[in-house]
Protein backbone atom coordinates (compact mmCIF):
# COMPACT_ATOMS: atom_id res chain seq x y z
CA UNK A 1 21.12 -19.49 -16.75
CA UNK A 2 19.04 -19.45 -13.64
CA UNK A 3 19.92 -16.31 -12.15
CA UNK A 4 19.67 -14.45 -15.86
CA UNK A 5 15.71 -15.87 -16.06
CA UNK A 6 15.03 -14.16 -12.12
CA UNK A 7 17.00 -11.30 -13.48
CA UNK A 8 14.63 -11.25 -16.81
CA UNK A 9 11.57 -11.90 -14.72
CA UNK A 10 11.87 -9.06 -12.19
CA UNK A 11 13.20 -6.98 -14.55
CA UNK A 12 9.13 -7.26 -16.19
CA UNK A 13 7.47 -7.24 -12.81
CA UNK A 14 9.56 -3.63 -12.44
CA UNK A 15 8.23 -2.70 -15.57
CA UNK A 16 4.88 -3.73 -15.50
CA UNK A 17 3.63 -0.69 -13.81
CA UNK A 18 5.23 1.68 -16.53
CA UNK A 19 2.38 0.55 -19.61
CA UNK A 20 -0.32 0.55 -17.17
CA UNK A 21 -2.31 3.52 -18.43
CA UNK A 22 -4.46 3.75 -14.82
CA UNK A 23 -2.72 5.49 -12.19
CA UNK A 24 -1.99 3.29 -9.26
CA UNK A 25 -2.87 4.52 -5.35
CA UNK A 26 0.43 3.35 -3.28
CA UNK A 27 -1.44 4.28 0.10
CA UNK A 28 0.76 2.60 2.80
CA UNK A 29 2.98 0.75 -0.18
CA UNK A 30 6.16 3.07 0.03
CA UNK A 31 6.38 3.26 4.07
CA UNK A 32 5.80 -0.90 3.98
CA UNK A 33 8.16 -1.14 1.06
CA UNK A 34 10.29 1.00 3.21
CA UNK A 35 10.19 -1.07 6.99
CA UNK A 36 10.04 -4.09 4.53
CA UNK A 37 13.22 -4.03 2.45
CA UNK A 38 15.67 -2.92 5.53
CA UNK A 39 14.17 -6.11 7.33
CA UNK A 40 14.42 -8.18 4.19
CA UNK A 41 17.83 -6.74 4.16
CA UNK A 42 19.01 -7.84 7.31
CA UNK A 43 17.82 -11.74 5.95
CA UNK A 44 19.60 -10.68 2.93
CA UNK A 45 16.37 -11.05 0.86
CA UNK A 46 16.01 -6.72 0.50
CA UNK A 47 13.77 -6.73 -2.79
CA UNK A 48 11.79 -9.85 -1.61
CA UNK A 49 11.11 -7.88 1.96
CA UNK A 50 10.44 -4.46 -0.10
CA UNK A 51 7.70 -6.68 -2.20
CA UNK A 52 6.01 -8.14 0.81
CA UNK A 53 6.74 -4.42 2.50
CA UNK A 54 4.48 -3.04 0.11
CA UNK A 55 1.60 -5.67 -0.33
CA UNK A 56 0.85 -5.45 3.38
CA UNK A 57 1.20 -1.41 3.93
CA UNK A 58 -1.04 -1.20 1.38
CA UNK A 59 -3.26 -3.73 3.10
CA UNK A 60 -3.45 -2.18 6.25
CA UNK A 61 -3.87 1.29 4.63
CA UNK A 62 -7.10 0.08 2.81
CA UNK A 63 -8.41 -1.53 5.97
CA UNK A 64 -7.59 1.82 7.89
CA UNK A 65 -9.55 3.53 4.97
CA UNK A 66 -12.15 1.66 5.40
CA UNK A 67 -12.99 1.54 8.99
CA UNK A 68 -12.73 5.39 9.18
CA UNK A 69 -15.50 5.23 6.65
CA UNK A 70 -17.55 3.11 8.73
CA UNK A 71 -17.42 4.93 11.74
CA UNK A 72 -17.96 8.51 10.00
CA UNK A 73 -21.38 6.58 8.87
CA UNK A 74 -22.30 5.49 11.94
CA UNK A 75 -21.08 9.16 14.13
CA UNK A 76 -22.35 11.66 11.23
CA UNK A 77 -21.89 15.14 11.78
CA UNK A 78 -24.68 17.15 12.77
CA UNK A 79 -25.65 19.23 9.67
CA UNK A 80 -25.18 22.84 10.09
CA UNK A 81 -28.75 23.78 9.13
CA UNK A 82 -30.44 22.85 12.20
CA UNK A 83 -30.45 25.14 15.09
CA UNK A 84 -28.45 23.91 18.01
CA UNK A 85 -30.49 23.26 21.24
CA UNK A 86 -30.46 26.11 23.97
């Protein structure tokens, strides 16, 4: 009875992203999904591991994002219409 509810539940969580009519940006998800389900694996908790996998490659891929952003604001390029100094 249990296991058929988990089974029923994940089985919507997997789903869930199929009728979402945005399309989803999985920067850093599949490689953390990746490293994350082997090591779940080995604790013999693989989907639970790919889930966590994911939520923290994607993390760490939105915090990369964002500090490249902040240092090309702060180190801009110089623009090509000035002449360079002789």
């Amino acid at each position: 009875m249990k296991s058929a509810l988990v089974m029923a539940a994940a089985l919507g969580l997997a789903l869930t992203p199929l009728l979402s009519p945005a399309p989803a940006e999985a920067k850093g998800c599949l490689k953390g999904a990746l490293v994350g389900g082997v090591a779940g694996h080995m604790a013999h908790h693989g989907v639970l591991g790919a889930i966590g996998g994911c939520v923290v490659g994607h993390h760490m891929a939105n915090e990369k994002s964002k500090q490249e952003g902040e240092a090309a604001a702060q180190n801009p390029h110089p623009s090509a219409s000035s002449p360079a100094p002789q």
